[in-house]
PDB file of N, CA and C in Angstrom:
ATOM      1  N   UNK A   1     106.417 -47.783 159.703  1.00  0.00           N
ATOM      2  CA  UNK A   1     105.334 -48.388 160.451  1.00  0.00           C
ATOM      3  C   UNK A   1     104.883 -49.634 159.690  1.00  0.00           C
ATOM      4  N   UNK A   2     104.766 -50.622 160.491  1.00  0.00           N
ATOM      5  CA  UNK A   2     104.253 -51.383 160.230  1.00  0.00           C
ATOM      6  C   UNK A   2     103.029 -52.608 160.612  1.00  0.00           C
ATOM      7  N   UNK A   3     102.010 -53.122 159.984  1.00  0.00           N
ATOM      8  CA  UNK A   3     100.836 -53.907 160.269  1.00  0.00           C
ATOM      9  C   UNK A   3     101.220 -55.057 160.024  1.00  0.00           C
ATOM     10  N   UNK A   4     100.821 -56.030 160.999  1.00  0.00           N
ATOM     11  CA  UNK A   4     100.630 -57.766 160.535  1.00  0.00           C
ATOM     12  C   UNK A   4      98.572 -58.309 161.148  1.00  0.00           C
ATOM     13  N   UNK A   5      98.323 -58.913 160.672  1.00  0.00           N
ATOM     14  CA  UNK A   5      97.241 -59.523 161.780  1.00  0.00           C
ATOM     15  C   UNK A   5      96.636 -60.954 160.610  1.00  0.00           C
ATOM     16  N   UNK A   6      95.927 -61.746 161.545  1.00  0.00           N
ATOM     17  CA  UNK A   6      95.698 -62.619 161.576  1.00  0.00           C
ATOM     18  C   UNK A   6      94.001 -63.408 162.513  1.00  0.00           C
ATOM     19  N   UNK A   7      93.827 -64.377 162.149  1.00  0.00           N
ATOM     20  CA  UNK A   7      92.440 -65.197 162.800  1.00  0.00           C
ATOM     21  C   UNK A   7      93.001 -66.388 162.821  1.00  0.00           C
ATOM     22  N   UNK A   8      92.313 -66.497 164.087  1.00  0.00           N
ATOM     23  CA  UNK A   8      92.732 -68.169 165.027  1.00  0.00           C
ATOM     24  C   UNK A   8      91.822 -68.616 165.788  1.00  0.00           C
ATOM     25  N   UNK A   9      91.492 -69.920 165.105  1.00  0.00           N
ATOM     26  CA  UNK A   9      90.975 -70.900 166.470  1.00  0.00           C
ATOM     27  C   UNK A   9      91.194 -71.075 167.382  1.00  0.00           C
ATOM     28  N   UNK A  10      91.300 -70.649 168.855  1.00  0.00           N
ATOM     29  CA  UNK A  10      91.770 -70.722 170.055  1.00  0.00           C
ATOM     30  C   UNK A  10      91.716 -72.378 170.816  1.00  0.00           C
ATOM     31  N   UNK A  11      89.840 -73.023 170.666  1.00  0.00           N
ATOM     32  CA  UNK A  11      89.582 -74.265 170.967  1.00  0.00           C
ATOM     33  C   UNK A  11      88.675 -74.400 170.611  1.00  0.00           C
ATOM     34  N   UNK A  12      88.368 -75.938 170.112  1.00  0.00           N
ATOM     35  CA  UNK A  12      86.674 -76.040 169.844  1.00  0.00           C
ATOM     36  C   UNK A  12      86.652 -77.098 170.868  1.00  0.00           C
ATOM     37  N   UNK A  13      86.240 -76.434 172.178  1.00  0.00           N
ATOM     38  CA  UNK A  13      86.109 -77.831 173.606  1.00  0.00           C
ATOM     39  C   UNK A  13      85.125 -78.609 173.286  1.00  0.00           C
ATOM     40  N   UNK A  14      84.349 -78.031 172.836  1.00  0.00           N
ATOM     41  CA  UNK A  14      82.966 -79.093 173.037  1.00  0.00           C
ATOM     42  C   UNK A  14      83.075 -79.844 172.264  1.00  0.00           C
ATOM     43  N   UNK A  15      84.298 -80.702 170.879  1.00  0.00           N
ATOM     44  CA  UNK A  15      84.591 -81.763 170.331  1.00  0.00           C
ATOM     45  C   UNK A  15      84.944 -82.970 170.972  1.00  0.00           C
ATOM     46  N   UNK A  16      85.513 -82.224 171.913  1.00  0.00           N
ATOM     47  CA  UNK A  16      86.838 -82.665 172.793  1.00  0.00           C
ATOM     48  C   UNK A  16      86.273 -82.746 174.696  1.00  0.00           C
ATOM     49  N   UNK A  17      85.093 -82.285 174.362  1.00  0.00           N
ATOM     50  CA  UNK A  17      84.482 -82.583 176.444  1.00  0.00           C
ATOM     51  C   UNK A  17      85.557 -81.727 176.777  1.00  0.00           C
ATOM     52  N   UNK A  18      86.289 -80.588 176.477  1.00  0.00           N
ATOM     53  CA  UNK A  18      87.617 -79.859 177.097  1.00  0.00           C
ATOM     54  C   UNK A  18      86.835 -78.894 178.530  1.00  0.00           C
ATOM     55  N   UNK A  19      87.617 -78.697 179.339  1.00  0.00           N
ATOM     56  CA  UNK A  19      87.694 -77.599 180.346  1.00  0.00           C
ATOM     57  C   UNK A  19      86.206 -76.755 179.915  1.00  0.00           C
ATOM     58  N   UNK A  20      87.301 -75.827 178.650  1.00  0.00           N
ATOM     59  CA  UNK A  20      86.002 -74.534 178.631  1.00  0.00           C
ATOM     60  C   UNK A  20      84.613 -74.815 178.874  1.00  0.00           C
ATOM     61  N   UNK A  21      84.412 -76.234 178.006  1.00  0.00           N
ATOM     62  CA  UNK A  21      82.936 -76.511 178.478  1.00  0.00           C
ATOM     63  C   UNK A  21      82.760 -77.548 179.136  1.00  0.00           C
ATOM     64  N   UNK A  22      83.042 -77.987 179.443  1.00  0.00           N
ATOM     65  CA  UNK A  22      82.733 -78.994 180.471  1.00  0.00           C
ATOM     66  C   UNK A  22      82.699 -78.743 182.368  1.00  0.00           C
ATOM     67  N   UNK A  23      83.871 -77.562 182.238  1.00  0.00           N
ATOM     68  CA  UNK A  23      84.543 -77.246 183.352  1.00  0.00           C
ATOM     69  C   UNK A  23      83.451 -76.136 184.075  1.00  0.00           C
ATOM     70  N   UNK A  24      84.220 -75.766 185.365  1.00  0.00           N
ATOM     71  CA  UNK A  24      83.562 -74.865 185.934  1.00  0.00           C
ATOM     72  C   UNK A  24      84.871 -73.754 186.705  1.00  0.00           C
ATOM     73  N   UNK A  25      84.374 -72.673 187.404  1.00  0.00           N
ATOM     74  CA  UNK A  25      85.686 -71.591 187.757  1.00  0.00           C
ATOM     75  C   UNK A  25      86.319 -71.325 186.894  1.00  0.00           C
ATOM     76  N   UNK A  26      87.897 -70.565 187.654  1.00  0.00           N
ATOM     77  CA  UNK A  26      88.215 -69.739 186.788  1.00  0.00           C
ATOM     78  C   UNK A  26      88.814 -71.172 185.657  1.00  0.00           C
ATOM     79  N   UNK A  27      89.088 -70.421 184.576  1.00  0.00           N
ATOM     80  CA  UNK A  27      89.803 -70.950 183.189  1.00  0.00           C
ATOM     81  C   UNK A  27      90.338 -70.768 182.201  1.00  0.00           C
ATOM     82  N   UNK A  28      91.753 -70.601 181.489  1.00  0.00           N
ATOM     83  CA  UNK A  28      92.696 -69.889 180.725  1.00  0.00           C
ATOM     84  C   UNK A  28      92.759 -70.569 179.730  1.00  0.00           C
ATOM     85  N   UNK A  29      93.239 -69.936 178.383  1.00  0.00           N
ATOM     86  CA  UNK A  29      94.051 -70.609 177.118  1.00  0.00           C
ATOM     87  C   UNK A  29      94.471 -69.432 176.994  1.00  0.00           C
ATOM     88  N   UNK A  30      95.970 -70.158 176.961  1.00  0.00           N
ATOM     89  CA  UNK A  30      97.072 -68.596 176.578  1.00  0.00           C
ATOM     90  C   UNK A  30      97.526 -69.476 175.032  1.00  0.00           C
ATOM     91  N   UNK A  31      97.655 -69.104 173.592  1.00  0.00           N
ATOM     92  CA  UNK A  31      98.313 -69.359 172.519  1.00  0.00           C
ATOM     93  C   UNK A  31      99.078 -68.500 172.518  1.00  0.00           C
ATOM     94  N   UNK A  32     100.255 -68.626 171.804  1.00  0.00           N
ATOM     95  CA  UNK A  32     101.292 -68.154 171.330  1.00  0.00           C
ATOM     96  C   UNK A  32     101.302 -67.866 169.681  1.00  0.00           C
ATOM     97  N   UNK A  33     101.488 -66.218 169.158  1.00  0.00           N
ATOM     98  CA  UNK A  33     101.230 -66.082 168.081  1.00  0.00           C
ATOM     99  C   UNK A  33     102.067 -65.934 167.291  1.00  0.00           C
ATOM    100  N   UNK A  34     103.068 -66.396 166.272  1.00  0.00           N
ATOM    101  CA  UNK A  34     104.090 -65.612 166.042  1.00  0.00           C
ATOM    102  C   UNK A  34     104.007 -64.337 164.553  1.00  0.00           C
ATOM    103  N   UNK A  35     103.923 -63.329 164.961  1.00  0.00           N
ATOM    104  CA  UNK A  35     104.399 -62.467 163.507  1.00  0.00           C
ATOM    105  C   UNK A  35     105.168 -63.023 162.250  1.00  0.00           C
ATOM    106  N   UNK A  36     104.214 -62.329 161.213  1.00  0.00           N
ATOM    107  CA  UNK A  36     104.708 -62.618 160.223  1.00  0.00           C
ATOM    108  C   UNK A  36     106.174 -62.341 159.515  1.00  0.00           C
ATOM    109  N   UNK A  37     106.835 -61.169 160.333  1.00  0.00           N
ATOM    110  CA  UNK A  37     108.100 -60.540 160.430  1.00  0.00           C
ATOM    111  C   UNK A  37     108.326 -59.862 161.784  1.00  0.00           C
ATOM    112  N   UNK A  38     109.525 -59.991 161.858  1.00  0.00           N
ATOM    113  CA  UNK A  38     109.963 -59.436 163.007  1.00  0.00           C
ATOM    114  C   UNK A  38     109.876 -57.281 162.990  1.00  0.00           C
ATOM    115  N   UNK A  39     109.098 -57.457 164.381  1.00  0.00           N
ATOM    116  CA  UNK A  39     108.898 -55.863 164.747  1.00  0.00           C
ATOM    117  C   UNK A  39     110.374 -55.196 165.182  1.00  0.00           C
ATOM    118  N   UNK A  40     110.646 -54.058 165.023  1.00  0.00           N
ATOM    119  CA  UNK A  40     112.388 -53.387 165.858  1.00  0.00           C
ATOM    120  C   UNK A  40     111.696 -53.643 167.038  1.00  0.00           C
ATOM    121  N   UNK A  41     110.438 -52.892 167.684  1.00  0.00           N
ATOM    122  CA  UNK A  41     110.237 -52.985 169.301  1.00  0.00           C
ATOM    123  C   UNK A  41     108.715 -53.740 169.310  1.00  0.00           C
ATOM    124  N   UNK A  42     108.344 -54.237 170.491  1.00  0.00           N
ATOM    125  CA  UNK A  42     106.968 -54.615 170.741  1.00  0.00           C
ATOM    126  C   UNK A  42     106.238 -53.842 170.016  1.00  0.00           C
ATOM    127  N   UNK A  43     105.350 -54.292 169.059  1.00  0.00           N
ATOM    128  CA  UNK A  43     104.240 -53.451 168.474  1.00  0.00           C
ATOM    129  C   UNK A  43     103.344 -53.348 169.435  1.00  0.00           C
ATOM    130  N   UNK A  44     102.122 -52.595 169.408  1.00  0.00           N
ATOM    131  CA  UNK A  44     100.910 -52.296 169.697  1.00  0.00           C
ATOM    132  C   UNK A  44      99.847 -53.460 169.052  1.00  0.00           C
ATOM    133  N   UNK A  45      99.119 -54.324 170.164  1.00  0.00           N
ATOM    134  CA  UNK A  45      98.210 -55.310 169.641  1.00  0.00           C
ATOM    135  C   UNK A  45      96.875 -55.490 170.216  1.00  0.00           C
ATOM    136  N   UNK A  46      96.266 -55.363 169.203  1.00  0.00           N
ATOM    137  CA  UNK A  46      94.788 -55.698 169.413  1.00  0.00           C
ATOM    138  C   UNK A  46      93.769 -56.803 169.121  1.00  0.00           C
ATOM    139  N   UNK A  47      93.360 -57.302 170.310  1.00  0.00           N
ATOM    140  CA  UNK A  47      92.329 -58.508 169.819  1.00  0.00           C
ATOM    141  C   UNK A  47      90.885 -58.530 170.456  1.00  0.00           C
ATOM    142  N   UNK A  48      90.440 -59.169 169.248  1.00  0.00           N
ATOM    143  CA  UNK A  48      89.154 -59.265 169.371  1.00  0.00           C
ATOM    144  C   UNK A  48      88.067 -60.629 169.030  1.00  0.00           C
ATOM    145  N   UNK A  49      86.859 -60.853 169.923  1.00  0.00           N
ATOM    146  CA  UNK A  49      86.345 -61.816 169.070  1.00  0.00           C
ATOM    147  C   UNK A  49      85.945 -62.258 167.759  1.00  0.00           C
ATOM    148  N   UNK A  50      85.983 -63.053 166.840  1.00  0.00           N
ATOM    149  CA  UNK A  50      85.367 -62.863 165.416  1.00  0.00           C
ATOM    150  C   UNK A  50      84.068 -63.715 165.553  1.00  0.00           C
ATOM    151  N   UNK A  51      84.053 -64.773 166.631  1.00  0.00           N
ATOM    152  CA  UNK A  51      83.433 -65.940 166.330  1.00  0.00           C
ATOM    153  C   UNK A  51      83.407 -66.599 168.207  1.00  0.00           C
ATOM    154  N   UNK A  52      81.831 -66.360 168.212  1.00  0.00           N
ATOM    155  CA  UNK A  52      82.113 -67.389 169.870  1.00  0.00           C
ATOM    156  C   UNK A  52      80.544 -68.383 169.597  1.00  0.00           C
ATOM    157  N   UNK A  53      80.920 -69.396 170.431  1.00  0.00           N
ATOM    158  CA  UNK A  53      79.666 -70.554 170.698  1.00  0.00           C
ATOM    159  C   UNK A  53      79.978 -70.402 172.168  1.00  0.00           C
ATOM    160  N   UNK A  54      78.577 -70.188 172.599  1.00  0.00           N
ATOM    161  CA  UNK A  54      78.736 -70.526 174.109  1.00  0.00           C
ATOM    162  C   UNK A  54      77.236 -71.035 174.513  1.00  0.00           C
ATOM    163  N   UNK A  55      77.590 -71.771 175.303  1.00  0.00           N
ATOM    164  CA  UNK A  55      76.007 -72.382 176.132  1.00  0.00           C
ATOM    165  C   UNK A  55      75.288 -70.911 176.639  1.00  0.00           C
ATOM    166  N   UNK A  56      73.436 -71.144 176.075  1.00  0.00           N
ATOM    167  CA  UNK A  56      72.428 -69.815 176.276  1.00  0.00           C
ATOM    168  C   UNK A  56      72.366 -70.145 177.818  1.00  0.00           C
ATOM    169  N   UNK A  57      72.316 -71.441 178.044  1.00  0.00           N
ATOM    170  CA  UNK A  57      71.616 -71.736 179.763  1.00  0.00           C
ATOM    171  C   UNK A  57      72.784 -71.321 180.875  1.00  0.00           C
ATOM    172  N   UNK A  58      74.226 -70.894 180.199  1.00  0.00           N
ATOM    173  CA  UNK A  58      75.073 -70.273 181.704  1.00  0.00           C
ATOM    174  C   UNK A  58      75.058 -68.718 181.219  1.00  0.00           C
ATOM    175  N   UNK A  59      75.817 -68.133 182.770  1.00  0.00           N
ATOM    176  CA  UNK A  59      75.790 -66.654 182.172  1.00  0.00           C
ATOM    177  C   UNK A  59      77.126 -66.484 180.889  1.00  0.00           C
ATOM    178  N   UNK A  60      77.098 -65.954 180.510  1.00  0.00           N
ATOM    179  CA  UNK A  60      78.537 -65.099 179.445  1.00  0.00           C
ATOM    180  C   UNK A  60      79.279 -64.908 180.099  1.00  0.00           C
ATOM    181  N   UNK A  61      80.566 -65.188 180.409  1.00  0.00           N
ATOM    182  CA  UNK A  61      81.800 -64.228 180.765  1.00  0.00           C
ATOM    183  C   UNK A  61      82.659 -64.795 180.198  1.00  0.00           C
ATOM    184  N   UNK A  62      83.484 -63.911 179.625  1.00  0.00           N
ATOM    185  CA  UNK A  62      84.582 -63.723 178.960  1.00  0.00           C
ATOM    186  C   UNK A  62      85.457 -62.473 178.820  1.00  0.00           C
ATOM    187  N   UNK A  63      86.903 -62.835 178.749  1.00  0.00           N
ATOM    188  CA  UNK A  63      87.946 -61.924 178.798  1.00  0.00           C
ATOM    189  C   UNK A  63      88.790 -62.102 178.235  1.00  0.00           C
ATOM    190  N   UNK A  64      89.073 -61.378 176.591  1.00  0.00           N
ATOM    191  CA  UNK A  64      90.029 -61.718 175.713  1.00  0.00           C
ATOM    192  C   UNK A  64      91.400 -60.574 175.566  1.00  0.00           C
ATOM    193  N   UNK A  65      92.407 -60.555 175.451  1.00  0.00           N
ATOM    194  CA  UNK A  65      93.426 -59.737 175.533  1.00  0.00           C
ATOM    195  C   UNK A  65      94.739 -60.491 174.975  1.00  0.00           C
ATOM    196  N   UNK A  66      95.604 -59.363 175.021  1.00  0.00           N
ATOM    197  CA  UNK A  66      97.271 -59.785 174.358  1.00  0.00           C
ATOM    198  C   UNK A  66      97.916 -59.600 175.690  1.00  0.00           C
ATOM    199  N   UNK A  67      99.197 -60.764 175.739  1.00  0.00           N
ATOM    200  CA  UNK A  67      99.806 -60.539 176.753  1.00  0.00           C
ATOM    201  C   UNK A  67     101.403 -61.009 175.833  1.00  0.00           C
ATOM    202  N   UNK A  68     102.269 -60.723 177.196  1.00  0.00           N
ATOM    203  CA  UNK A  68     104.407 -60.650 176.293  1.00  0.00           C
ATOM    204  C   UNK A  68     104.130 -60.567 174.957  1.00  0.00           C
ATOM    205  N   UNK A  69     103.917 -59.414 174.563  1.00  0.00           N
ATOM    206  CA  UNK A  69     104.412 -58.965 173.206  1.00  0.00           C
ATOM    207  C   UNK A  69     105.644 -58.787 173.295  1.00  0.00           C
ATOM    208  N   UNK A  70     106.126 -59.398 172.536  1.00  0.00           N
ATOM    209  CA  UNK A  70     107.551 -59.178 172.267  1.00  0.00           C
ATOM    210  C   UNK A  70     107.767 -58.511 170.887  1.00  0.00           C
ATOM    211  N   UNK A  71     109.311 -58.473 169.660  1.00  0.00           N
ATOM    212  CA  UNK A  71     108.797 -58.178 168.416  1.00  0.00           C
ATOM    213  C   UNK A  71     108.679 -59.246 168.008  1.00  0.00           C
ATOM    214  N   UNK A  72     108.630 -60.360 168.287  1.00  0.00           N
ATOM    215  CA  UNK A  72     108.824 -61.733 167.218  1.00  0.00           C
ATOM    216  C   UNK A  72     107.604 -62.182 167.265  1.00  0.00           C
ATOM    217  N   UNK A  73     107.015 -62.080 168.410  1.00  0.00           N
ATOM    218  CA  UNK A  73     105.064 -62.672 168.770  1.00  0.00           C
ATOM    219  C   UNK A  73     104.461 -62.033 169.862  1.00  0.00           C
ATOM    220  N   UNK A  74     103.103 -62.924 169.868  1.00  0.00           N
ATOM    221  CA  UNK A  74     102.328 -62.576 171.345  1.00  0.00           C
ATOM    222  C   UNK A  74     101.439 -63.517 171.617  1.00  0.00           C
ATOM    223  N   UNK A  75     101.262 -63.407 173.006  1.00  0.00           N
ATOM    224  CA  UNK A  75      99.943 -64.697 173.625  1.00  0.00           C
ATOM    225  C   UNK A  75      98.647 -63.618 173.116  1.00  0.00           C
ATOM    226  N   UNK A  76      97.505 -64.786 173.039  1.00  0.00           N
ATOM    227  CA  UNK A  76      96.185 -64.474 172.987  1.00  0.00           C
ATOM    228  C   UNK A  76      96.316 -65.099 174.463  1.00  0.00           C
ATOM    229  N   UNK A  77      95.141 -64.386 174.871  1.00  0.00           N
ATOM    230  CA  UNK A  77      95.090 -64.662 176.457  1.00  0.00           C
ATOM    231  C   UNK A  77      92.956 -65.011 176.396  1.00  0.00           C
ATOM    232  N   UNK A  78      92.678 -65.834 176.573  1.00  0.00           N
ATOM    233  CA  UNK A  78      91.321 -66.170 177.097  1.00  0.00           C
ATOM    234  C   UNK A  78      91.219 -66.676 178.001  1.00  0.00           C
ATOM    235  N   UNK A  79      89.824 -65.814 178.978  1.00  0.00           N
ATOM    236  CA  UNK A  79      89.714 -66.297 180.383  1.00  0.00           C
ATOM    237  C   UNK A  79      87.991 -66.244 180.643  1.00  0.00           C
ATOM    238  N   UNK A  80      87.741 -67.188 181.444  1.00  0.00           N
ATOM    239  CA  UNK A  80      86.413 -67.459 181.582  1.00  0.00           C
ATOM    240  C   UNK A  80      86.375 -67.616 182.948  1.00  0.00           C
ATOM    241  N   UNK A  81      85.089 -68.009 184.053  1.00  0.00           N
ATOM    242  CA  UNK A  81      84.947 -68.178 185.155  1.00  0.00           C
ATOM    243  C   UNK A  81      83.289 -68.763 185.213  1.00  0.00           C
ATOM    244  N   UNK A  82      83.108 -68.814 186.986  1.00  0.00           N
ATOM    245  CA  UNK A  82      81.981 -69.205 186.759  1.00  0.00           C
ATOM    246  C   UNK A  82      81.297 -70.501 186.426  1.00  0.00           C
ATOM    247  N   UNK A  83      80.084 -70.261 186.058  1.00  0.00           N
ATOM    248  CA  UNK A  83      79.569 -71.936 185.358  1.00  0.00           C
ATOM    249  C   UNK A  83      79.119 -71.393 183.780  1.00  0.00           C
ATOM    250  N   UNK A  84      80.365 -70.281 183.666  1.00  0.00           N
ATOM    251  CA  UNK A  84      79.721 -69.695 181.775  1.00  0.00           C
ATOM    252  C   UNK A  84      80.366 -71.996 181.013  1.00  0.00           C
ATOM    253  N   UNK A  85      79.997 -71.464 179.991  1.00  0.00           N
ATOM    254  CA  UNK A  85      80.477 -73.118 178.941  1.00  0.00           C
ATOM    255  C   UNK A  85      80.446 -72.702 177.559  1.00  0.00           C
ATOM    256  N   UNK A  86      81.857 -72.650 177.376  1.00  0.00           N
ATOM    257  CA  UNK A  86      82.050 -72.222 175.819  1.00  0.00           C
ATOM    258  C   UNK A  86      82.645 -73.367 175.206  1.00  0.00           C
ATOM    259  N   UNK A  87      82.279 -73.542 174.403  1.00  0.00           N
ATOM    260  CA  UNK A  87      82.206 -74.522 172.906  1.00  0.00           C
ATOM    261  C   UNK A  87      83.864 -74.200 172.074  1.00  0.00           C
ATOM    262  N   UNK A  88      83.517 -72.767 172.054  1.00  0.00           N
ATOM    263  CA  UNK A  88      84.019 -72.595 170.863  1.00  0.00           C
ATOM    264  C   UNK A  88      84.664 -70.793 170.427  1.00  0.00           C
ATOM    265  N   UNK A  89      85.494 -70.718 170.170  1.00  0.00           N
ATOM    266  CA  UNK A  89      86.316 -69.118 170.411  1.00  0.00           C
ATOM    267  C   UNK A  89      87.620 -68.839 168.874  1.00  0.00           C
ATOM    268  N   UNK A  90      87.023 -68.354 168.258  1.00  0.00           N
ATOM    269  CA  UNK A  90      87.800 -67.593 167.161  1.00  0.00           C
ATOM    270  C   UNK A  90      88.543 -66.063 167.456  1.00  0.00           C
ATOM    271  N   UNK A  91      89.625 -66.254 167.497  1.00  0.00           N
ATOM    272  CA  UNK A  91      89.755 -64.175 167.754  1.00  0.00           C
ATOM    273  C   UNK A  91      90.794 -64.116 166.640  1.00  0.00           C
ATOM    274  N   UNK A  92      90.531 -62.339 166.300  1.00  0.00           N
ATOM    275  CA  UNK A  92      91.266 -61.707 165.302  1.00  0.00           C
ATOM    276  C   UNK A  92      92.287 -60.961 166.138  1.00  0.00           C
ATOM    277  N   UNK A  93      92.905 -60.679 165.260  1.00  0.00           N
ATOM    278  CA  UNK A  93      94.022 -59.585 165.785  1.00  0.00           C
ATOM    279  C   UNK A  93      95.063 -58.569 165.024  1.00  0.00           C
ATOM    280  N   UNK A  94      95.427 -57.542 165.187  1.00  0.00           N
ATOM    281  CA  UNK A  94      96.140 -56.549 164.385  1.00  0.00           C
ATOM    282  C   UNK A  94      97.354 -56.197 165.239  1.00  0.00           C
ATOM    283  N   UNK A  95      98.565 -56.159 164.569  1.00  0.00           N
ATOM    284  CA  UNK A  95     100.110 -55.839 165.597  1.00  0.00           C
ATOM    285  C   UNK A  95     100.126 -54.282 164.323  1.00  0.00           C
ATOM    286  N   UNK A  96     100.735 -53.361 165.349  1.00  0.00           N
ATOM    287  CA  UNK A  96     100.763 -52.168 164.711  1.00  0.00           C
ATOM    288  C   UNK A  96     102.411 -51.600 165.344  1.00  0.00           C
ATOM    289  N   UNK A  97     103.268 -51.582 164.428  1.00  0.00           N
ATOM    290  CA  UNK A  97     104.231 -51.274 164.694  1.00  0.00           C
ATOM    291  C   UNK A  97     105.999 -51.296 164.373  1.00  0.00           C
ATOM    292  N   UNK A  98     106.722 -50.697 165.164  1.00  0.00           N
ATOM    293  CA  UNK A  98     107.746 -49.921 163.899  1.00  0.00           C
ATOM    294  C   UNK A  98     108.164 -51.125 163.264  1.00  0.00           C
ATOM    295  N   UNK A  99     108.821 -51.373 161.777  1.00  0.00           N
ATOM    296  CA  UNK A  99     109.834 -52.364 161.273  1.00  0.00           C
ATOM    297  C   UNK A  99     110.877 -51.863 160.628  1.00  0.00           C
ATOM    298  N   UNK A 100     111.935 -52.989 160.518  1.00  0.00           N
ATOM    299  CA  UNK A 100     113.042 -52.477 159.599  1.00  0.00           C
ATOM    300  C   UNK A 100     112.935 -51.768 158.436  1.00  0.00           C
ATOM    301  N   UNK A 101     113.888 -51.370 157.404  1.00  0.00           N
ATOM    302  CA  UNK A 101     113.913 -50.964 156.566  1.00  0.00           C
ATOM    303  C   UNK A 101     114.973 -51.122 155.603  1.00  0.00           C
ATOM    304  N   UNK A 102     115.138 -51.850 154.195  1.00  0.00           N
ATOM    305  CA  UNK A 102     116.472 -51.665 154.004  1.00  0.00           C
ATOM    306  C   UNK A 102     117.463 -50.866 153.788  1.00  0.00           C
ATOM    307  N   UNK A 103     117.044 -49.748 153.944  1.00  0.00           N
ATOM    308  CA  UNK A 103     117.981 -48.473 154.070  1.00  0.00           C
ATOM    309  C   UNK A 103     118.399 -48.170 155.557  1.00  0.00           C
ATOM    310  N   UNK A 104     117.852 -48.873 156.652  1.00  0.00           N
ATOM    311  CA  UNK A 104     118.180 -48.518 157.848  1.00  0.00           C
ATOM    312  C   UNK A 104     119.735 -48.962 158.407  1.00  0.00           C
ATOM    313  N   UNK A 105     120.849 -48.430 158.745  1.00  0.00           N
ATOM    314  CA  UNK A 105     122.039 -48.500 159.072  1.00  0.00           C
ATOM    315  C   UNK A 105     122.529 -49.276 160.647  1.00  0.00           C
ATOM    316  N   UNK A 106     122.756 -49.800 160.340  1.00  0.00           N
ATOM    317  CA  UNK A 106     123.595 -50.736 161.699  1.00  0.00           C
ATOM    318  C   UNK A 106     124.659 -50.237 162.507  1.00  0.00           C
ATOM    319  N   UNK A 107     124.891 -49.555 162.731  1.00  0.00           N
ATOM    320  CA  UNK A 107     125.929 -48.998 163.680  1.00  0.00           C
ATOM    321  C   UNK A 107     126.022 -49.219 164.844  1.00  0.00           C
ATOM    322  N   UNK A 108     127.264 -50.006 164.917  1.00  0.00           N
ATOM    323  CA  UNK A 108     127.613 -50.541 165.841  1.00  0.00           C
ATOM    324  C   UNK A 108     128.224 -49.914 167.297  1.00  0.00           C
TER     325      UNK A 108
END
């Protein structure tokens, strides 16, 4: 068994006048994460916020998740809607799952 995880800046829009805040409806940032070593099968992944800025004057919504895990990586998936206006989005994350071994045999 094996663990990898990591923290990432997703966007800081409000540097940048970007979508998240500026924008309105629905709205995505999919990143691409790659593992620090390759998994035998899709691990098990979990994410979470570490760090959000969002405008007090709209409502909150937000929806953070993993999507195509593969063993080599995975998307962070953030989604917003609405007239929410986020600034700013840090998420953590943990991959839990099997890896090689050098005793493990290749048979062909």
């Amino acid at each position: 068994m094996g663990i990898d995880s990591g923290s990432k800046v997703l966007f800081s829009d409000f540097v940048t006048d970007g979508a998240m805040w500026t924008g309105e409806g629905d709205r995505e940032i999919r990143m691409l994460i790659p593992f620090s070593e390759k998994f035998v099968t899709a691990p098990a992944v979990m994410v979470g916020m570490s760090m959000w800025d969002i405008d007090a004057e709209t409502n909150s919504r937000i929806d953070i998740s993993s999507d195509n895990v593969t063993p080599e990586n995975f998307e962070i998936v953030f989604h917003t809607w609405g007239d929410t206006k986020v600034a700013r989005i840090r998420a953590d994350w943990i991959a839990f799952g099997e890896v090689g071994d050098e005793d493990d045999w290749d048979v062909p």
